[in-house]
Protein backbone atom coordinates (compact mmCIF):
# COMPACT_ATOMS: atom_id res chain seq x y z
CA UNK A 1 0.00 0.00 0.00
CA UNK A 2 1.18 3.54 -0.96
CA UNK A 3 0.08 6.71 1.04
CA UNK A 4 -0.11 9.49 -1.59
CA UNK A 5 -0.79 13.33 -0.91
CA UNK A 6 -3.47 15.08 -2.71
CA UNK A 7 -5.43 18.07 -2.35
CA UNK A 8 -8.79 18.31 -1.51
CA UNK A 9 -11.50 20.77 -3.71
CA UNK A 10 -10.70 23.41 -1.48
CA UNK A 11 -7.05 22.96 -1.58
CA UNK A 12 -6.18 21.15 1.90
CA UNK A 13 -4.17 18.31 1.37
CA UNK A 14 -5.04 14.95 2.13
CA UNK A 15 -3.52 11.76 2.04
CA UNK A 16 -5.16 8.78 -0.43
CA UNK A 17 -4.62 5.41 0.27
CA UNK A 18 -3.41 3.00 -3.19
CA UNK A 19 -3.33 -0.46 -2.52
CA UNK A 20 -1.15 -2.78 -4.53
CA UNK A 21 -3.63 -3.70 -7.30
CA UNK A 22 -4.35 -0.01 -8.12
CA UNK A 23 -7.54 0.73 -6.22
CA UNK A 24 -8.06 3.91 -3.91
CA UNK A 25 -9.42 4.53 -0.36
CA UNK A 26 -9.76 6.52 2.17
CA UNK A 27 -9.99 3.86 5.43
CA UNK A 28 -8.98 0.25 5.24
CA UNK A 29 -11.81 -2.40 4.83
CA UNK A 30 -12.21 -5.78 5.72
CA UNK A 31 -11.25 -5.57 9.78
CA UNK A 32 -13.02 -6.26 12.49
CA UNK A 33 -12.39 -3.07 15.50
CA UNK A 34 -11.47 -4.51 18.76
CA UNK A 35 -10.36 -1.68 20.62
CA UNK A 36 -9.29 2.51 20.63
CA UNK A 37 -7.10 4.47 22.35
CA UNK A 38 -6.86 8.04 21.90
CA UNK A 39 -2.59 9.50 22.62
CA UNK A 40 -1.60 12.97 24.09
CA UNK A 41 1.61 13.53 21.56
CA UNK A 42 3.86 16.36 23.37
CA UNK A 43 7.32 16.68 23.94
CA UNK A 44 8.50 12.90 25.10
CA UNK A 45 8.39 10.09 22.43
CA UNK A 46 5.39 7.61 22.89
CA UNK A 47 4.36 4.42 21.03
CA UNK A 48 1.33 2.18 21.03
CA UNK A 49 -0.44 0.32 24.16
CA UNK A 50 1.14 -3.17 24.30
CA UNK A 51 -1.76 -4.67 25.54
CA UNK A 52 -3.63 -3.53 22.71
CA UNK A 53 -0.81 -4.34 20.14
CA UNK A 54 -0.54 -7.64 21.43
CA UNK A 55 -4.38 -8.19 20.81
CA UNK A 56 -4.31 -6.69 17.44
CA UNK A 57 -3.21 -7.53 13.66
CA UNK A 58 -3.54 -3.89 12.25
CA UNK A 59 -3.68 -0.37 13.93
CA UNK A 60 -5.72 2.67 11.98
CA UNK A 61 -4.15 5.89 13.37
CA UNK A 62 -5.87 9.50 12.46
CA UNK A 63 -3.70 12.72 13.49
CA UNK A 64 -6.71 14.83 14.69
CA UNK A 65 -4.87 18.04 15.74
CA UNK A 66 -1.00 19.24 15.05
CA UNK A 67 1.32 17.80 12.88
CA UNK A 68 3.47 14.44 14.79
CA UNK A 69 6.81 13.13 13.51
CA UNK A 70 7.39 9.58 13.66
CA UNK A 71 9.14 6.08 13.00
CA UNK A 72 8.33 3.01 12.60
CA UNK A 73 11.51 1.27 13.18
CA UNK A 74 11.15 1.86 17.35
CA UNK A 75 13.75 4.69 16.99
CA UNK A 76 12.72 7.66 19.03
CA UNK A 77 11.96 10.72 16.57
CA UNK A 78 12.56 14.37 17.47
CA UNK A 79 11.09 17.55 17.11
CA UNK A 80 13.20 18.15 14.27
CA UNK A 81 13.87 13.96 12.93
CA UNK A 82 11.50 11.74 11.60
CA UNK A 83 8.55 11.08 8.97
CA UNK A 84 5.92 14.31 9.07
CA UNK A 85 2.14 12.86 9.12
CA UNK A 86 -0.10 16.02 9.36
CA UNK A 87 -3.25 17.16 11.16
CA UNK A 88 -6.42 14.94 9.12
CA UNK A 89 -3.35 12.28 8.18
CA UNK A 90 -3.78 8.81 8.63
CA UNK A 91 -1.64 5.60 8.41
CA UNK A 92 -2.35 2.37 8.65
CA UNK A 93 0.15 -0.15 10.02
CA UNK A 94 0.03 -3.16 9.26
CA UNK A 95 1.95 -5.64 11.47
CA UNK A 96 2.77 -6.27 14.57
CA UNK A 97 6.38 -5.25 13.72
CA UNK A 98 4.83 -1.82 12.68
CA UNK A 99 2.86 -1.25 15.88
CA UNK A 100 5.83 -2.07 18.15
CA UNK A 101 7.77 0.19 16.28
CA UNK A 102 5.90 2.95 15.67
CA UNK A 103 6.76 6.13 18.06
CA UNK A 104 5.19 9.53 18.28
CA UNK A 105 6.35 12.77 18.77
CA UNK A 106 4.50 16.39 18.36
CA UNK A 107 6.34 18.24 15.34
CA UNK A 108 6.65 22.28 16.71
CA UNK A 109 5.15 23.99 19.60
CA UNK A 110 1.65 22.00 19.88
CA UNK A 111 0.22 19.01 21.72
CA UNK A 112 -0.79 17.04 19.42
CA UNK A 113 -4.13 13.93 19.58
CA UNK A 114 -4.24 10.95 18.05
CA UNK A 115 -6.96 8.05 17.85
CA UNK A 116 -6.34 4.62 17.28
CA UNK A 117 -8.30 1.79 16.15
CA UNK A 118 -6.96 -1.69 16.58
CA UNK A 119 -8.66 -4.95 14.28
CA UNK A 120 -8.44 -8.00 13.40
């Protein structure tokens, strides 16, 4: 799956989901949602819950407010170091690798939320 930017009708940009086969969405289909957990990003790295992760094959996470910088590989990201995913983004990871790796940081001078949904 490829996460592509794109700009909405009234400019915004958005991110568009392209899976392997060509087709385009907006959410990922075909789970069943076990569980949620909504994250405070600030100033210290976070990652997922464990005890959700552990439950869970895929996590859905939507940036709500502020842009967050992040990894995937467990590495810590910065302020200033690490992939940009902006207020409205979303990404969808897909592994357990993924969710254990995948730490959070705010990106400037605001607190940042994110929601995640956890399936099967």
């Amino acid at each position: 799956m490829a996460i592509m930017g794109g700009r909405t009708d009234t400019g915004r940009l958005q991110d568009v989901r392209v899976s392997r086969d060509g087709a385009t969405f907006t959410r990922p289909e075909g789970y069943i949602w076990i569980d949620e957990e909504t994250i405070t990003v600030s100033t210290v790295a976070k990652g997922l819950d464990p005890t959700k992760v552990r439950k869970a094959k895929v996590a859905w996470a939507e940036v709500q407010t502020a842009e967050i910088r992040y990894y995937l590989s467990g590495t810590l990201p910065t302020t200033t170091a690490g992939h940009v995913l902006y207020a409205t983004s979303t990404i969808l990871l897909e592994n357990e690798f993924e969710m254990r790796g995948f730490r959070i940081i705010r990106d400037g001078s605001a607190d940042a939320s994110v929601v995640v949904s956890y399936g099967i």
